[in-house]
Protein backbone atom coordinates (compact mmCIF):
# COMPACT_ATOMS: atom_id res chain seq x y z
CA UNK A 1 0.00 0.00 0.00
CA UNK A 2 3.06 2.07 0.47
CA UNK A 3 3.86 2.34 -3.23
CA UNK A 4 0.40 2.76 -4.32
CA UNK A 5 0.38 5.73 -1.87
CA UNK A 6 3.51 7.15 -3.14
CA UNK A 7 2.62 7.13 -6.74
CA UNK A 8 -0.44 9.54 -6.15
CA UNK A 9 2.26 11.94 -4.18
CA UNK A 10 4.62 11.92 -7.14
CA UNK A 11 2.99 15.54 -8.23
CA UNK A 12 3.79 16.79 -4.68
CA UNK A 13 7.22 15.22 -5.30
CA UNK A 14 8.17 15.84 -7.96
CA UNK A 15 6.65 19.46 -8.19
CA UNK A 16 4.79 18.80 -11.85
CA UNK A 17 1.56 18.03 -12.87
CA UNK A 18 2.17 14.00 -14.56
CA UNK A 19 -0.60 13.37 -16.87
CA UNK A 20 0.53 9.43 -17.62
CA UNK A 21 2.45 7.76 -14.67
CA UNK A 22 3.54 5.11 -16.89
CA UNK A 23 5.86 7.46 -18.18
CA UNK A 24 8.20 8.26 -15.83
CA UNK A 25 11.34 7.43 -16.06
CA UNK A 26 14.57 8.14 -14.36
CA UNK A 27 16.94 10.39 -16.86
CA UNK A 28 19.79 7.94 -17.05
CA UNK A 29 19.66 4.33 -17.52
CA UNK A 30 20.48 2.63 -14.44
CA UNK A 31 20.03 -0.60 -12.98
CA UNK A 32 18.18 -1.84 -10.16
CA UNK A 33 20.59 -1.27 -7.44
CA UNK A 34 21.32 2.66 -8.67
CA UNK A 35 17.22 2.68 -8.56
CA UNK A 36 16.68 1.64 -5.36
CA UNK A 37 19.47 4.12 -3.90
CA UNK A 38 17.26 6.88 -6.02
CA UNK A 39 14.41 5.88 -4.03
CA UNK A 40 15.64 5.17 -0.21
CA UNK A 41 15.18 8.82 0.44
CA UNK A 42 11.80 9.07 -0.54
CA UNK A 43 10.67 5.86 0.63
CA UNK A 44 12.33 6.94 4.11
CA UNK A 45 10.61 10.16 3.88
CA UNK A 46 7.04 8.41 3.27
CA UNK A 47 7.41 5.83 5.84
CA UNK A 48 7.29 8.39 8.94
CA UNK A 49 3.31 8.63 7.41
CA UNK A 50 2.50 5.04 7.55
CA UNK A 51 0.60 4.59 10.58
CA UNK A 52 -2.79 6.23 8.36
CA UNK A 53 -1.86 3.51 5.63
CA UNK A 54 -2.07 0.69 8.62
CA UNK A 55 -5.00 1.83 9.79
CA UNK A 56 -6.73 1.91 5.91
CA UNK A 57 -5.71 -1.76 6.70
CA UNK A 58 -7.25 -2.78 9.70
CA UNK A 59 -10.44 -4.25 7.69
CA UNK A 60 -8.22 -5.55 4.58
CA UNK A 61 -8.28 -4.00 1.22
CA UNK A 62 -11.75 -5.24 1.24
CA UNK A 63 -12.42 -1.78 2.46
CA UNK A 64 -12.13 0.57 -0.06
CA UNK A 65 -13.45 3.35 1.50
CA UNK A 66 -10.77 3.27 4.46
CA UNK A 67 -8.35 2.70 2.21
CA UNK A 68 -9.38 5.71 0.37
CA UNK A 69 -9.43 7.81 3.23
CA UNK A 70 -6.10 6.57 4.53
CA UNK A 71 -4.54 7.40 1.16
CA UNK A 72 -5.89 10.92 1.28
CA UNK A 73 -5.00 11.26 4.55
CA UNK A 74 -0.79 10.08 3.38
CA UNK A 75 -1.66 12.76 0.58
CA UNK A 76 -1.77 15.20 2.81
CA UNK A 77 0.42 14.47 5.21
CA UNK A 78 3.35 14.15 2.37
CA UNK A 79 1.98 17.65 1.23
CA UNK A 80 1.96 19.27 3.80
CA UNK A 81 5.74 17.73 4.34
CA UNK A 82 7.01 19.44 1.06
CA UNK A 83 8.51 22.48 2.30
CA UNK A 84 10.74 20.60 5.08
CA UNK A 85 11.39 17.86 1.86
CA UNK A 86 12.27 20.15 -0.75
CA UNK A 87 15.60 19.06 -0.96
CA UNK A 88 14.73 15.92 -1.25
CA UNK A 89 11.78 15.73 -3.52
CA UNK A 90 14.16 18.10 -5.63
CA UNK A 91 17.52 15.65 -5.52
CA UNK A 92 14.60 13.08 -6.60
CA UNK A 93 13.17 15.01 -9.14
CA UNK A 94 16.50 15.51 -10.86
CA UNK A 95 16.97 11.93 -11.67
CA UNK A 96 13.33 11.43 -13.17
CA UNK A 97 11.95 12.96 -16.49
């Protein structure tokens, strides 16, 4: 649920409207390892906003409005986040096109 929470903060991140997720695309081509250090930052950034993903949880995915909500709610959270991230979402940013 992390990820899928993520993607729909990629705007915030990223600081761009993204019409077509599918895509994105990091500038260079790089391989897996060069990827996932791209993305530890974020990821580590996101994951102080998990506790509203876990509770979207508590019923399964099964309940989509909770889920919903609890995305929203990570939405906002990362949003309201951006200014203290900047130089992260930017270092990010740099690598993606």
């Amino acid at each position: 649920m992390l990820s899928s929470a993520v993607s729909k903060c990629l705007e915030i991140i990223l600081n761009k409207p993204i019409p077509d997720l599918f895509r994105l695309e990091f500038r260079e081509n790089i391989d897996l390892a060069k990827a996932i250090t791209h993305w530890d930052a974020i990821v580590e950034a996101a994951s102080a906003f998990t506790d509203p993903l876990a509770a979207g949880l508590a019923d399964g995915f099964k309940a989509r409005e909770k889920v919903e909500q609890a995305t929203v709610t990570f939405r906002s959270l990362i949003g309201s986040t951006k200014q203290g991230n900047a130089t992260i979402y930017a270092n990010f940013a740099k690598q993606v096109k």
